[in-house]
Protein backbone atom coordinates (compact mmCIF):
# COMPACT_ATOMS: atom_id res chain seq x y z
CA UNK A 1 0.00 0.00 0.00
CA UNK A 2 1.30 3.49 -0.90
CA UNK A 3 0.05 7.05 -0.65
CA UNK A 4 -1.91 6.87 -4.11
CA UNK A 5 -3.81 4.16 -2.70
CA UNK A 6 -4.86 6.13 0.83
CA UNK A 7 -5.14 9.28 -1.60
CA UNK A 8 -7.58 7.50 -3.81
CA UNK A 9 -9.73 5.67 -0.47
CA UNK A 10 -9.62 8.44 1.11
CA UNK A 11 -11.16 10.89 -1.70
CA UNK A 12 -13.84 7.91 -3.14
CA UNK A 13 -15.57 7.42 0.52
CA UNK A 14 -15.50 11.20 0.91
CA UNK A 15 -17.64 11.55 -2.07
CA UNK A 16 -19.71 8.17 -1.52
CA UNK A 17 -20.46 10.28 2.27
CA UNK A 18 -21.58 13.36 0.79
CA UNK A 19 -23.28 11.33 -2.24
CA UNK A 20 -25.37 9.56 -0.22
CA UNK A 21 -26.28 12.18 2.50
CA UNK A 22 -27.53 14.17 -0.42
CA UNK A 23 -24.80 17.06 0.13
CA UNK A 24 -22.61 18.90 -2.13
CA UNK A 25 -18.88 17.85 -2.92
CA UNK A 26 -16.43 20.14 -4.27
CA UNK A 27 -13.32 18.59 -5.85
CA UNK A 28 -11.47 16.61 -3.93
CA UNK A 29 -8.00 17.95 -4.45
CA UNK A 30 -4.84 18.12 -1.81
CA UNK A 31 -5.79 21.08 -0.23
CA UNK A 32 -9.27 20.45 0.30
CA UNK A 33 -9.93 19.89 4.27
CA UNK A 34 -13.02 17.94 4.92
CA UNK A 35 -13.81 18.97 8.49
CA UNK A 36 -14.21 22.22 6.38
CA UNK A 37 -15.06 22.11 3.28
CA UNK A 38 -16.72 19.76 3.10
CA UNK A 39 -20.98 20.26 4.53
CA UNK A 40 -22.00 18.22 7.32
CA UNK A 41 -18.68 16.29 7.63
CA UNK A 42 -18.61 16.66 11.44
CA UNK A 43 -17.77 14.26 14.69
CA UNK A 44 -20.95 12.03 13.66
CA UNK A 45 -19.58 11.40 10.25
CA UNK A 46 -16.00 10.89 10.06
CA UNK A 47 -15.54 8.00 12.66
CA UNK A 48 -17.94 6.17 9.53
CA UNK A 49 -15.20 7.45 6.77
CA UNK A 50 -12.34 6.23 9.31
CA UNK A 51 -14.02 2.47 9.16
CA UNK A 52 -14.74 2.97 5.20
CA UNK A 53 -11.33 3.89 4.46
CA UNK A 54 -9.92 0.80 6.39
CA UNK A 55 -12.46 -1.31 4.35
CA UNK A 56 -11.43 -0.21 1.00
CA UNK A 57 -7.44 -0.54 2.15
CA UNK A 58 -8.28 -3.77 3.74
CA UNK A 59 -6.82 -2.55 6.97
CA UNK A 60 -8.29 -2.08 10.18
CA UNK A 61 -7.96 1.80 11.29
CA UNK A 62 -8.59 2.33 14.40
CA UNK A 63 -12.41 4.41 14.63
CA UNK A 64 -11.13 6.26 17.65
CA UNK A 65 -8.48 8.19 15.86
CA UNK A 66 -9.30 11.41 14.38
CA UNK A 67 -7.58 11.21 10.76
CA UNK A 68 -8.77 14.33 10.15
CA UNK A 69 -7.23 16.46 12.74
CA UNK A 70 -3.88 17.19 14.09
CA UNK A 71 -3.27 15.24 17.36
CA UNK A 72 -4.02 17.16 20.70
CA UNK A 73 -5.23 20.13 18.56
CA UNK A 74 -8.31 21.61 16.71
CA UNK A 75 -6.64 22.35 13.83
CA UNK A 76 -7.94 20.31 10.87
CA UNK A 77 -5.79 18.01 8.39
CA UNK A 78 -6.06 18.61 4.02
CA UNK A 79 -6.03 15.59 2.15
CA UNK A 80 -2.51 15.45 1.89
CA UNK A 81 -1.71 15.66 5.57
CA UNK A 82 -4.78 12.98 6.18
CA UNK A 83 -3.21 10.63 3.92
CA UNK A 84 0.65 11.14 5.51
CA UNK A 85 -1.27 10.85 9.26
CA UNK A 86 -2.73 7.48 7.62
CA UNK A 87 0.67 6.41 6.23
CA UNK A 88 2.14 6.64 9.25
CA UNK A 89 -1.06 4.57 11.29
CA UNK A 90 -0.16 1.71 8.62
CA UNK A 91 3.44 1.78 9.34
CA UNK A 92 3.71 2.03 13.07
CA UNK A 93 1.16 -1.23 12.86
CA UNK A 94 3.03 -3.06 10.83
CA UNK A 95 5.57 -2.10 13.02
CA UNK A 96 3.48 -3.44 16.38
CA UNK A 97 2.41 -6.58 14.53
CA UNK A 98 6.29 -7.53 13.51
CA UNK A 99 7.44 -7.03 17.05
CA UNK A 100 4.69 -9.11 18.30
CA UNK A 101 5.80 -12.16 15.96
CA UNK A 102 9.25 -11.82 17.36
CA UNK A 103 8.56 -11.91 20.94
């Protein structure tokens, strides 16, 4: 898995959300940030993308993580810092997982 295909997960269940809640969707570029650009894409919807997103990787992402913001902070992520933030999830887990076959 590479940043294309969290890039590409990430910007297909953003639009499937807002699709099927009947809400607009700009274009989904780097720079767009969901928590605010995008309508109605608050704390009751992206715990939902967070589990979609894992789906489509075929990972599992943990539901209690807020991709979309910065850690310990309000600020909120663009697509291209949610996708590094989700980059680095996948790694550290692979990461946990190796150790855990070694011990």
């Amino acid at each position: 898995m590479n940043k294309k295909d969290i890039e590409a997960a990430l910007i297909s269940t953003l639009q499937e959300i807002q699709q099927v809640s009947g809400l607009a969707c700009p274009s989904l570029t780097k720079n767009i940030t969901p928590l605010e650009d995008l309508p109605q894409f608050d704390s009751k919807v992206w715990p939902i993308a967070v589990c979609l997103i894992g789906e489509k990787l075929g990972i599992d992402l943990p539901n209690d993580v807020n991709i979309f913001k910065k850690e310990e902070s309000c600020d909120s992520l663009d697509i291209s810092e949610i996708v590094n933030k989700v980059f680095s999830l996948v790694e550290n887990s692979i990461q946990i997982e190796t150790k855990k076959v070694y011990l």
